[in-house]
C-alpha atoms as a PDB file:
ATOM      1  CA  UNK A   1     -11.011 -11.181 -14.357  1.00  0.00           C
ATOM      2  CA  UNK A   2      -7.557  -9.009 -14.166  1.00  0.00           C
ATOM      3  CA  UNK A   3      -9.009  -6.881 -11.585  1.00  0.00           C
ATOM      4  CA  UNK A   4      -9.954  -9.996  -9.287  1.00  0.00           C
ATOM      5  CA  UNK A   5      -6.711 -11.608  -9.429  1.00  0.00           C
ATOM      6  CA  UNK A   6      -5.228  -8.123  -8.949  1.00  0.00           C
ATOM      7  CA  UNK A   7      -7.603  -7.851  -5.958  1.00  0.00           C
ATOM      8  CA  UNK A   8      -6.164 -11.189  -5.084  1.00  0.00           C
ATOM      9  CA  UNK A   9      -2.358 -10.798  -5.672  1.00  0.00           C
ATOM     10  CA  UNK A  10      -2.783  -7.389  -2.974  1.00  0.00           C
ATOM     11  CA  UNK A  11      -4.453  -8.949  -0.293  1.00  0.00           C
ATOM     12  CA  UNK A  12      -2.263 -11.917  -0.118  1.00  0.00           C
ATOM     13  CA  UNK A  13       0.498  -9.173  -0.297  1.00  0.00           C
ATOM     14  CA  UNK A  14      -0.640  -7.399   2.549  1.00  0.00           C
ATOM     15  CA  UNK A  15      -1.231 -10.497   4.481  1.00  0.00           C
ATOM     16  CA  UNK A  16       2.459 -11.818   4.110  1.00  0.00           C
ATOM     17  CA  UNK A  17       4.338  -8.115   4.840  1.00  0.00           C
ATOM     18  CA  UNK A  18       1.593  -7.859   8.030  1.00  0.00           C
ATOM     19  CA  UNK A  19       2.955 -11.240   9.038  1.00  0.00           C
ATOM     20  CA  UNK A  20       6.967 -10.127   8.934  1.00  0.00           C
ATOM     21  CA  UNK A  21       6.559  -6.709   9.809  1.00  0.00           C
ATOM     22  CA  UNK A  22       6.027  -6.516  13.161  1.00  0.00           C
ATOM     23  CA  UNK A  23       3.497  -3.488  14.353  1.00  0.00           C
ATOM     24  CA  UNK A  24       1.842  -4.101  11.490  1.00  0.00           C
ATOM     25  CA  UNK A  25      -1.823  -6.115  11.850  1.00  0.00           C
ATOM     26  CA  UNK A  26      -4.303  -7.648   9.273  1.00  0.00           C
ATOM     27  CA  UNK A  27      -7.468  -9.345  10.696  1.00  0.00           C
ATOM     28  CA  UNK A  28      -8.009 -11.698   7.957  1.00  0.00           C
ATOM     29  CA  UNK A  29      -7.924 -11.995   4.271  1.00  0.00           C
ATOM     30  CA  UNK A  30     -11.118  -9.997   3.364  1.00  0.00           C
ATOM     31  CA  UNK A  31      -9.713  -7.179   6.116  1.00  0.00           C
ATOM     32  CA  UNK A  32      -6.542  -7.288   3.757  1.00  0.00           C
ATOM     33  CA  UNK A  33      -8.344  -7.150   0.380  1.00  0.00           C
ATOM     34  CA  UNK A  34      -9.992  -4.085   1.975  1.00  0.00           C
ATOM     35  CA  UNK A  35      -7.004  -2.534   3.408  1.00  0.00           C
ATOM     36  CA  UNK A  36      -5.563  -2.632   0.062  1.00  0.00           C
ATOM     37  CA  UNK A  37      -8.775  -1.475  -1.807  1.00  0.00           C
ATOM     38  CA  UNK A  38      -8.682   1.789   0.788  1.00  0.00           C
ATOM     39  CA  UNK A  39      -5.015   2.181   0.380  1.00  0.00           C
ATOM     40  CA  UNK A  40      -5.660   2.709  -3.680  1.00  0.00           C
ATOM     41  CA  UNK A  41      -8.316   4.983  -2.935  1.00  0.00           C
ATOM     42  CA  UNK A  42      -6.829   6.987  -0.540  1.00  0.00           C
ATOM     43  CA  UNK A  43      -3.685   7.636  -2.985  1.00  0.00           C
ATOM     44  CA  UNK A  44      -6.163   8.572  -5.763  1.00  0.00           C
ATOM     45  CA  UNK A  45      -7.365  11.512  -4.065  1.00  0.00           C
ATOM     46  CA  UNK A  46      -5.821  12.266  -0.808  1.00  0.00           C
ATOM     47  CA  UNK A  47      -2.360  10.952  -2.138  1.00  0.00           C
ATOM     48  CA  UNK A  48      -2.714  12.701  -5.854  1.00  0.00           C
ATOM     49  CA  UNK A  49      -3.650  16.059  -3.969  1.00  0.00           C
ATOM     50  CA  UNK A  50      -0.767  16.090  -1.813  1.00  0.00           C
ATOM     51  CA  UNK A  51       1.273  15.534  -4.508  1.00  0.00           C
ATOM     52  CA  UNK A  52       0.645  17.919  -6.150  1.00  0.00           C
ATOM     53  CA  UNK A  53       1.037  20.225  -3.819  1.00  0.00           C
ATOM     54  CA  UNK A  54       4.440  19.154  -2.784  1.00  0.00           C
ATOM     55  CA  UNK A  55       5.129  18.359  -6.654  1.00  0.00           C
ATOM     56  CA  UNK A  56       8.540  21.115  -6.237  1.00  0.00           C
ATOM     57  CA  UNK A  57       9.651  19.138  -2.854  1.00  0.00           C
ATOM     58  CA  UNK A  58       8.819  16.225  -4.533  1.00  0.00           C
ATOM     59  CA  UNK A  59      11.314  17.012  -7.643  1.00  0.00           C
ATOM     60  CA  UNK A  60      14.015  18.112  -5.336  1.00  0.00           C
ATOM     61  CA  UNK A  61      13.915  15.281  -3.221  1.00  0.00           C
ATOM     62  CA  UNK A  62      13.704  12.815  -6.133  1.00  0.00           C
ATOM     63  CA  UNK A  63      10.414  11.182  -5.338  1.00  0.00           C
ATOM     64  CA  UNK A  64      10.631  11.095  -1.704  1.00  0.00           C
ATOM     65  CA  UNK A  65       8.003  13.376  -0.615  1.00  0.00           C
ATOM     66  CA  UNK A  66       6.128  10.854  -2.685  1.00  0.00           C
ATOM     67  CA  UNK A  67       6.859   7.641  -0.782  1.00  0.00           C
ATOM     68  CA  UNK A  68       6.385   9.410   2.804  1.00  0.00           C
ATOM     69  CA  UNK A  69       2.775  10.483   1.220  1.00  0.00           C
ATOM     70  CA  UNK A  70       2.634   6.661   0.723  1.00  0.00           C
ATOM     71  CA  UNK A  71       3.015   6.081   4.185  1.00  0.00           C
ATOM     72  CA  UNK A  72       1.148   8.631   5.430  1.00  0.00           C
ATOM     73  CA  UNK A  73      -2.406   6.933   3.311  1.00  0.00           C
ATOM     74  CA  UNK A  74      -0.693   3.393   5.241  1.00  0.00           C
ATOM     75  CA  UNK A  75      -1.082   5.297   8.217  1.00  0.00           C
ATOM     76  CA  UNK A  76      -4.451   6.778   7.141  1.00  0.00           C
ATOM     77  CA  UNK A  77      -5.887   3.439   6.131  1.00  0.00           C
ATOM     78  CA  UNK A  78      -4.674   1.732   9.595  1.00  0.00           C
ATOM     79  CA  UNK A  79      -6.530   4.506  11.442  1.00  0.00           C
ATOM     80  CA  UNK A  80      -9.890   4.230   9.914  1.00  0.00           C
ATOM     81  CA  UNK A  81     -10.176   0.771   9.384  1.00  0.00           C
ATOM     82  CA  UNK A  82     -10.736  -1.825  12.294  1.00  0.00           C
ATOM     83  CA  UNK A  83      -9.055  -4.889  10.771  1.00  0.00           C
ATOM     84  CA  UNK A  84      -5.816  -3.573   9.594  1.00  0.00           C
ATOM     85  CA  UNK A  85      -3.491  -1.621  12.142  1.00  0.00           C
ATOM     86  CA  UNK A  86      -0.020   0.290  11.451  1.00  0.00           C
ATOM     87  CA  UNK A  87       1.996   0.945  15.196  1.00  0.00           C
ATOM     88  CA  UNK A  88       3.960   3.681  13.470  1.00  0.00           C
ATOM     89  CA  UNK A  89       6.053   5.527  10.518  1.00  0.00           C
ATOM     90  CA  UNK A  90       8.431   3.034  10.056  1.00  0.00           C
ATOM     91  CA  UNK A  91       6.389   0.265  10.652  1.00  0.00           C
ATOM     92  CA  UNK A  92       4.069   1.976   8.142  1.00  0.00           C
ATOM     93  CA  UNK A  93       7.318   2.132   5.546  1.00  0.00           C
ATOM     94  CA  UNK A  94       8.772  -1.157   6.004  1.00  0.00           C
ATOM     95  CA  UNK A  95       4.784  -2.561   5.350  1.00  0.00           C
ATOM     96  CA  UNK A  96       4.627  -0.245   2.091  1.00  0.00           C
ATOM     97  CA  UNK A  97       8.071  -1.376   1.155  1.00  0.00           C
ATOM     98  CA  UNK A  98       7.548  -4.969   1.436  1.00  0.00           C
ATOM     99  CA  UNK A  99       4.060  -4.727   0.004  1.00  0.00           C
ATOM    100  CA  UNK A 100       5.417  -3.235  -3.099  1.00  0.00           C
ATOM    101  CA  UNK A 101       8.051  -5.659  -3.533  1.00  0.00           C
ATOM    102  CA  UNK A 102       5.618  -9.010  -2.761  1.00  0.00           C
ATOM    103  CA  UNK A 103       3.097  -6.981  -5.143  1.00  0.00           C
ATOM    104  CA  UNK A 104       5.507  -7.035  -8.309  1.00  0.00           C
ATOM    105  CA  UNK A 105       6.805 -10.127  -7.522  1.00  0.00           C
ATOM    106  CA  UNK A 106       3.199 -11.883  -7.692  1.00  0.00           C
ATOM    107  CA  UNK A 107       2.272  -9.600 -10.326  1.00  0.00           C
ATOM    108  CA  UNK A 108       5.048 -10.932 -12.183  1.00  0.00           C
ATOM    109  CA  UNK A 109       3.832 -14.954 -11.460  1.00  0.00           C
ATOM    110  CA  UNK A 110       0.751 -14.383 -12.049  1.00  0.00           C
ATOM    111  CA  UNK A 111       0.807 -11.662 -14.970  1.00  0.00           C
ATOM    112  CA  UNK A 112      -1.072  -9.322 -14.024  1.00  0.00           C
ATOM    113  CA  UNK A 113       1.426  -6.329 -14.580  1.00  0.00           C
ATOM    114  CA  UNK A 114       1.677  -7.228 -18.404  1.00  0.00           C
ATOM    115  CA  UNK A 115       1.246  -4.323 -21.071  1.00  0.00           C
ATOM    116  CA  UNK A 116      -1.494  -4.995 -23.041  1.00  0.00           C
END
């Protein structure tokens, strides 16, 4: 049940930051539910590899490496998906920004980020 409302709380997440950011497109609910399904995914492998990789850069920078690989899966997601579109980098960040923050902010109504 957790992982439906979380499956929920991200597409109606996505929805709202594609409706204020603009450059940044959603098709529908179910194209936002997916879009946010492929977004996980591609930071579980493609995102986890890179950081890896860049774990040093990462450390020096303080995590920033780490939200630009963010983006970069945004960008990846908007490029391989039809319903869900990204015009650019900073559209890309302010979407992943505002996701985030509409994310824990509904995840904090609707408790799914409790510790269990």
């Amino acid at each position: 049940m957790r992982f439906i409302i979380d499956l929920i709380v991200t597409g109606v997440a996505i929805m709202l930051a594609a409706y204020v950011i603009p450059g940044a497109e959603v098709s529908g609910f179910w194209s936002a539910v997916l879009a946010g399904v492929l977004i996980a995914l591609a930071n579980a492998t493609v995102g986890t590899i890179l950081r890896f990789f860049t774990l040093p850069l990462n450390i020096l920078t303080l995590g920033l490496v780490s939200f630009v690989i963010t983006i970069l899966m945004v960008m990846l997601v908007s490029n391989i998906m039809s319903g869900f579109s990204v015009s650019g980098f900073f559209s890309a960040m302010f979407f992943a920004i505002l996701t985030a923050i509409i994310e824990m902010i509904l995840g904090g109504l609707f408790g799914t980020n409790k510790v269990e």
